[in-house]
Every structure is written in structure tokens, then in C-alpha cells.
N, C-alpha and C. Protein backbone atom coordinates (compact mmCIF):
# COMPACT_ATOMS: atom_id res chain seq x y z
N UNK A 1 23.19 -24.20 -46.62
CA UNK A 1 23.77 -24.12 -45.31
C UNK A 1 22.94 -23.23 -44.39
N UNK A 2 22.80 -21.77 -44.59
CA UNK A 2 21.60 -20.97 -44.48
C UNK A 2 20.60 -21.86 -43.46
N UNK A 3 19.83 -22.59 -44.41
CA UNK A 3 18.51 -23.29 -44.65
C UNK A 3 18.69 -24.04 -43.53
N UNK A 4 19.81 -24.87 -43.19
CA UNK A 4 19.74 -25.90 -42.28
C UNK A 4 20.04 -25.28 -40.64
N UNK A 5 20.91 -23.77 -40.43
CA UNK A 5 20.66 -23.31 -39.27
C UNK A 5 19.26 -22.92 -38.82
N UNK A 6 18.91 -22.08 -39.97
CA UNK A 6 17.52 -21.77 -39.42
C UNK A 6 16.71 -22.76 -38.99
N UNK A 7 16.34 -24.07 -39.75
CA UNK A 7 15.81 -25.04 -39.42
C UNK A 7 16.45 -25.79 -37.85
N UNK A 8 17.77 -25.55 -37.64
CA UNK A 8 18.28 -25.88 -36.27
C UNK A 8 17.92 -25.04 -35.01
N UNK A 9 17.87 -23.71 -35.34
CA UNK A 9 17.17 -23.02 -34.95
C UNK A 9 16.16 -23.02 -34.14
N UNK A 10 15.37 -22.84 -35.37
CA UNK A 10 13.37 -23.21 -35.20
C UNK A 10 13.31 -24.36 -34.34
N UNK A 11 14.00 -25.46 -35.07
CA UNK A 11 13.31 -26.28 -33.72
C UNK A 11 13.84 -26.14 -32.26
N UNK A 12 14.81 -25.73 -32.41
CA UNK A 12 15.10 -25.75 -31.00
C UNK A 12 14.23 -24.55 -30.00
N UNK A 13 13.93 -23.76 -30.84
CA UNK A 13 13.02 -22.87 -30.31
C UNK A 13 11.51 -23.39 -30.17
N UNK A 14 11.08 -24.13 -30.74
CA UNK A 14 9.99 -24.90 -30.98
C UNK A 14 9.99 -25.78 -29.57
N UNK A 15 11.54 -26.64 -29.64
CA UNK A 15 11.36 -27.67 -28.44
C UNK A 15 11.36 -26.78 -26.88
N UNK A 16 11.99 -25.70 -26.95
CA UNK A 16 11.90 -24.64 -25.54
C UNK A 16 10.23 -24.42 -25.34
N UNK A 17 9.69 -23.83 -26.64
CA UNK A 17 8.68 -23.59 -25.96
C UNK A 17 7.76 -24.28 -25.92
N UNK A 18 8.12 -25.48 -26.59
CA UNK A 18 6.84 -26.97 -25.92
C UNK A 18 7.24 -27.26 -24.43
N UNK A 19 8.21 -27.13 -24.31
CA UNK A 19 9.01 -27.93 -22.74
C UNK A 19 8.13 -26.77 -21.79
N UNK A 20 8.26 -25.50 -22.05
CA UNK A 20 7.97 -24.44 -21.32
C UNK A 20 6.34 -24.27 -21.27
N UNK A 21 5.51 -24.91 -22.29
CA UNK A 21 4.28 -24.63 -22.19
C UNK A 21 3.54 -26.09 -21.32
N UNK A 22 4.44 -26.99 -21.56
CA UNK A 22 4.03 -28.35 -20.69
C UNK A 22 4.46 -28.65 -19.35
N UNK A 23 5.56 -28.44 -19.18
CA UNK A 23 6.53 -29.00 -18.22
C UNK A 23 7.13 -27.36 -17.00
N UNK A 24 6.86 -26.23 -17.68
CA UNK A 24 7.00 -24.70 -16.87
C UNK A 24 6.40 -24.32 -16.03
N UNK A 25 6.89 -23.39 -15.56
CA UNK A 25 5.96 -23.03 -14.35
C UNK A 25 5.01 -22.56 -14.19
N UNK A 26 4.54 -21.87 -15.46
CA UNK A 26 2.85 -21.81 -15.62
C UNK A 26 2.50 -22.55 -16.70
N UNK A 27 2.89 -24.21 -17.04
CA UNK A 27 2.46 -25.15 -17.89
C UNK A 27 1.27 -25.62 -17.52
N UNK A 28 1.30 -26.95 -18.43
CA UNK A 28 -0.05 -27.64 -18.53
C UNK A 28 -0.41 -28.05 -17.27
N UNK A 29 0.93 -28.87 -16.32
CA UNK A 29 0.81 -29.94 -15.47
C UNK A 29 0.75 -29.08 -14.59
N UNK A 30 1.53 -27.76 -14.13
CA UNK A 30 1.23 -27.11 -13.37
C UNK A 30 -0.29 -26.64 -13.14
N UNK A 31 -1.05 -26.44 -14.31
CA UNK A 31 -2.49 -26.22 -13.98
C UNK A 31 -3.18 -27.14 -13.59
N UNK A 32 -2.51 -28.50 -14.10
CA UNK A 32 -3.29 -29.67 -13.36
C UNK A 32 -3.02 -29.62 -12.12
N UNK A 33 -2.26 -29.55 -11.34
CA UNK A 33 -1.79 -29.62 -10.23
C UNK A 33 -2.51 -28.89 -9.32
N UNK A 34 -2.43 -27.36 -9.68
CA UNK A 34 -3.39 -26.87 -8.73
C UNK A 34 -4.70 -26.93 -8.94
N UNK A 35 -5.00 -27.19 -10.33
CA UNK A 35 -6.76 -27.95 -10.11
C UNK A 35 -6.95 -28.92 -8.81
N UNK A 36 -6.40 -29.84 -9.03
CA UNK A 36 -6.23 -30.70 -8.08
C UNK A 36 -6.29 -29.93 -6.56
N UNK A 37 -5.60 -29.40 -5.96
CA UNK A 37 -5.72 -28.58 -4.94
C UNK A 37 -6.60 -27.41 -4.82
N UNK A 38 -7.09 -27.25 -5.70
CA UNK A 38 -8.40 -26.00 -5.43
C UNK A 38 -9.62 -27.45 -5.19
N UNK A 39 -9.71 -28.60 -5.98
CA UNK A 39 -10.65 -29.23 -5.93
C UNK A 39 -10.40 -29.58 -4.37
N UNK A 40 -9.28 -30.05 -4.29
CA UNK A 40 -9.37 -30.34 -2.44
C UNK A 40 -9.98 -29.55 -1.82
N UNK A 41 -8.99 -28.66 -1.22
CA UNK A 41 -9.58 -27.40 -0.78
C UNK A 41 -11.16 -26.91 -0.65
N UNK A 42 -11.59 -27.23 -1.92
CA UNK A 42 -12.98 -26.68 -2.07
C UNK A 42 -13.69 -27.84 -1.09
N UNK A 43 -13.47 -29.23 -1.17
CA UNK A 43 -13.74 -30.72 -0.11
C UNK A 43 -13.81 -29.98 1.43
N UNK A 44 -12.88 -29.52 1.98
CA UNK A 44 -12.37 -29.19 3.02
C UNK A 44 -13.58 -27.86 3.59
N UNK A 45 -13.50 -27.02 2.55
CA UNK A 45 -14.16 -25.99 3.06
C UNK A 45 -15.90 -26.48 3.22
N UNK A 46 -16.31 -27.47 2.01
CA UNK A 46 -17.63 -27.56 1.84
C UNK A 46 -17.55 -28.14 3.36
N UNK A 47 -16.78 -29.39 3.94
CA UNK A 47 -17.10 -29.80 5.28
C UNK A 47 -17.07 -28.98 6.24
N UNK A 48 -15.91 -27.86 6.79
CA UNK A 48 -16.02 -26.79 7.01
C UNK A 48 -17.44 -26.15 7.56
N UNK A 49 -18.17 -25.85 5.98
CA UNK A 49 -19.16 -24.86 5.90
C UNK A 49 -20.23 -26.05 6.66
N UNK A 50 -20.67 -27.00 6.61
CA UNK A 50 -21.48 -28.26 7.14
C UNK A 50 -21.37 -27.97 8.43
N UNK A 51 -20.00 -28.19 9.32
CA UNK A 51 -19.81 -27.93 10.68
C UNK A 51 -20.25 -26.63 11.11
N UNK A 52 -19.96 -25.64 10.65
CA UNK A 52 -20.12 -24.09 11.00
C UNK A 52 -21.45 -23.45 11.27
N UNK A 53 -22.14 -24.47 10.01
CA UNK A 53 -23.61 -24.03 9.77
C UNK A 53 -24.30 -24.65 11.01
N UNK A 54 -23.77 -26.02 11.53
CA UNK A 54 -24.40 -27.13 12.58
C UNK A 54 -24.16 -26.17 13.94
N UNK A 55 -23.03 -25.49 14.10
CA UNK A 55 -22.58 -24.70 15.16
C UNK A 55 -23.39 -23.35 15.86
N UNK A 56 -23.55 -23.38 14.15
CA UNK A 56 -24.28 -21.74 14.50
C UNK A 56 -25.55 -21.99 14.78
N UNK A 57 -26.44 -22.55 14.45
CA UNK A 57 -27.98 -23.13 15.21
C UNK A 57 -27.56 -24.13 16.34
N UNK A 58 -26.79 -24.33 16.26
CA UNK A 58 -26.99 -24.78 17.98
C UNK A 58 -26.71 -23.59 18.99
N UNK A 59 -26.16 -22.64 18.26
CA UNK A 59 -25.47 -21.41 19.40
C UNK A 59 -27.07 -20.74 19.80
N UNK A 60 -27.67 -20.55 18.22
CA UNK A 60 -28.74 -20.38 18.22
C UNK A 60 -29.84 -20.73 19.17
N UNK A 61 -29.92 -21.92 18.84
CA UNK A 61 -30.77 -22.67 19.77
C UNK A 61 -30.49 -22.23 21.21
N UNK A 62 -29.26 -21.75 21.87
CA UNK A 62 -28.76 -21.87 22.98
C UNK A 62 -29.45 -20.60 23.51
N UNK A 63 -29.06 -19.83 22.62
CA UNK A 63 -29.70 -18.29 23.27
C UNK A 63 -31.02 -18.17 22.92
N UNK A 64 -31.87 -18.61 22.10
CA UNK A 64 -33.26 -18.59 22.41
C UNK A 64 -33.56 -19.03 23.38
N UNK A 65 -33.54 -20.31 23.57
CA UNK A 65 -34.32 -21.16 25.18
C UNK A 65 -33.76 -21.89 26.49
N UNK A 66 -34.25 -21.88 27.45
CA UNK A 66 -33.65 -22.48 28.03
C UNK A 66 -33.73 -24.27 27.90
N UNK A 67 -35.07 -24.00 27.17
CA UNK A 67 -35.21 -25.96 26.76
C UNK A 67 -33.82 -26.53 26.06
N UNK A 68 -33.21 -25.52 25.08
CA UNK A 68 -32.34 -26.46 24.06
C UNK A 68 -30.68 -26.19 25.42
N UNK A 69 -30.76 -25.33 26.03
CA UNK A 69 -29.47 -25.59 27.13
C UNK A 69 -30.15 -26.96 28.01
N UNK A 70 -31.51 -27.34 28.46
CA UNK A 70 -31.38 -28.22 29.33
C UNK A 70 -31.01 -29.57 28.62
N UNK A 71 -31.30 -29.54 26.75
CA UNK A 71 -30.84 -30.47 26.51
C UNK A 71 -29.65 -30.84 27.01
N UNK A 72 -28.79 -29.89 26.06
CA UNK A 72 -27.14 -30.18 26.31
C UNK A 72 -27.33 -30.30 27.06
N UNK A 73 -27.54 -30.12 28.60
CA UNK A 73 -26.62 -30.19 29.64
C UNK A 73 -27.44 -31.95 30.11
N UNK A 74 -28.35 -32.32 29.61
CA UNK A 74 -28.88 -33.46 30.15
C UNK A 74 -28.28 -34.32 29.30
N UNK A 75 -27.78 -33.67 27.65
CA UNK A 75 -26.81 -35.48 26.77
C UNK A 75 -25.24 -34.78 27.37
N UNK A 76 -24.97 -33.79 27.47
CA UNK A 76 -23.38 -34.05 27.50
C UNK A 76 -23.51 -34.00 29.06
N UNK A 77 -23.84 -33.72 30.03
CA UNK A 77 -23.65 -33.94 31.74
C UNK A 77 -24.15 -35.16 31.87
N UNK A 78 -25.40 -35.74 31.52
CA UNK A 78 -26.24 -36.34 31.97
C UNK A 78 -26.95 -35.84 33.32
N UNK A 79 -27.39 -35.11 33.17
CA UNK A 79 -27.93 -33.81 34.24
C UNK A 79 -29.45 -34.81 34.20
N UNK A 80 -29.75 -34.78 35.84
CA UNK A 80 -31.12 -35.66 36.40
C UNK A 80 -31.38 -34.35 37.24
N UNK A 81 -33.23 -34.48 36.83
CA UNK A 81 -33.96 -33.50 37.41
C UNK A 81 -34.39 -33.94 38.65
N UNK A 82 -34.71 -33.04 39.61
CA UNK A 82 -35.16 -33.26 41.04
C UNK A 82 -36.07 -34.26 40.89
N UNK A 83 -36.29 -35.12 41.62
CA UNK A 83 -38.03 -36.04 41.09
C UNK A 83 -37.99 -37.21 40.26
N UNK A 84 -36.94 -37.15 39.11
CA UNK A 84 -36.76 -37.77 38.05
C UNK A 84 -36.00 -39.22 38.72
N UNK A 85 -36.15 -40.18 38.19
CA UNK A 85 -35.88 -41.23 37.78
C UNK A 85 -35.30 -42.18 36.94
N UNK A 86 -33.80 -42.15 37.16
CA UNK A 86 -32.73 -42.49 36.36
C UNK A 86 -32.82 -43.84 36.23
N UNK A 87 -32.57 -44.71 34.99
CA UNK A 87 -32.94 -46.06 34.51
C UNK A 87 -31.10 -46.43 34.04
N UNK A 88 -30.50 -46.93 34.04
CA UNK A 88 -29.19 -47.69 33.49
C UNK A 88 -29.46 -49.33 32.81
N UNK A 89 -29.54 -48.63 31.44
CA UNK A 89 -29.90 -50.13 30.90
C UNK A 89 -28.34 -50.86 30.20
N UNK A 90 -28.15 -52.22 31.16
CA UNK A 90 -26.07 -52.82 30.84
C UNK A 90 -26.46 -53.77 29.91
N UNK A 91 -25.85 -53.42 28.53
CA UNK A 91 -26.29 -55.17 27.96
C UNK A 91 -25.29 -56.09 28.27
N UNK A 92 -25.36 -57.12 28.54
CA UNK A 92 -24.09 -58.36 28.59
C UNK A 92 -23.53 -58.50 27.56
């Protein structure tokens, strides 16, 4: 009789802490889970770091010369120099 609580026991202690090491809040799936979201995350930032890096040499560029401001201002204004000669090519 003994023999068979303990054995009722054990497993039930056995099945808590399988449930608790798989299915808990610091379980298996839980680590999958936020793997999953650090791997995102890490997506996000690498694009992030791509843009930031593109930002900062252009800021760059900006305060060294005045050549890389006449760019910008000639692709995003479309800024025409005195003299110059503007072409509009329409395709049909």
C-alpha cells in the first residue's frame, strides 16, 4: 500500500515538473518564443543600423561641401542654375 502512494506520488510530481519545464513560464516554448523575437528584433535593428549609417554620411557629406548640398537641393527641389538649360523628357 506504502509502495503504491509513493509511486502516486512520484509521478505526479514527475508530471508537475515536466508540465512546468515545457509548458511554464520559464519553459521550453517560452524560450522558443522569445528566440523568435530577439531573432526579429535583431531584423529590425540590422535595417535600422543600414538607414542610420546611410543618414549619417549624407549629414556628412552635407557639412563638408557645398557640392553634396547642391546635389540635394538639385534631386529633391529640382533646383536650375542661372544659364542652365532644363530638358523634360514625357514618354507616351
Amino acid at each position: 500500500m506504502m509502495l503504491r502512494i509513493f509511486i502516486a506520488i512520484f509521478l505526479s510530481v514527475s508530471a508537475y515538473f515536466f508540465y512546468q519545464s515545457y509548458w511554464g513560464e520559464q519553459g521550453i516554448k517560452r524560450e522558443e518564443e522569445l528566440a523568435k523575437q530577439i531573432e526579429y528584433q535583431e531584423q529590425i535593428n540590422k535595417r535600422l543600423k543600414v538607414r542610420n549609417d546611410a543618414l549619417r554620411a549624407q549629414i556628412s557629406d552635407l557639412r563638408r561641401g557645398g557640392d553634396a548640398i547642391e546635389e540635394h537641393v538639385r534631386t529633391e527641389l529640382q533646383y536650375i542654375k542661372d544659364g542652365e538649360v532644363f530638358y523634360r523628357i514625357v514618354e507616351k
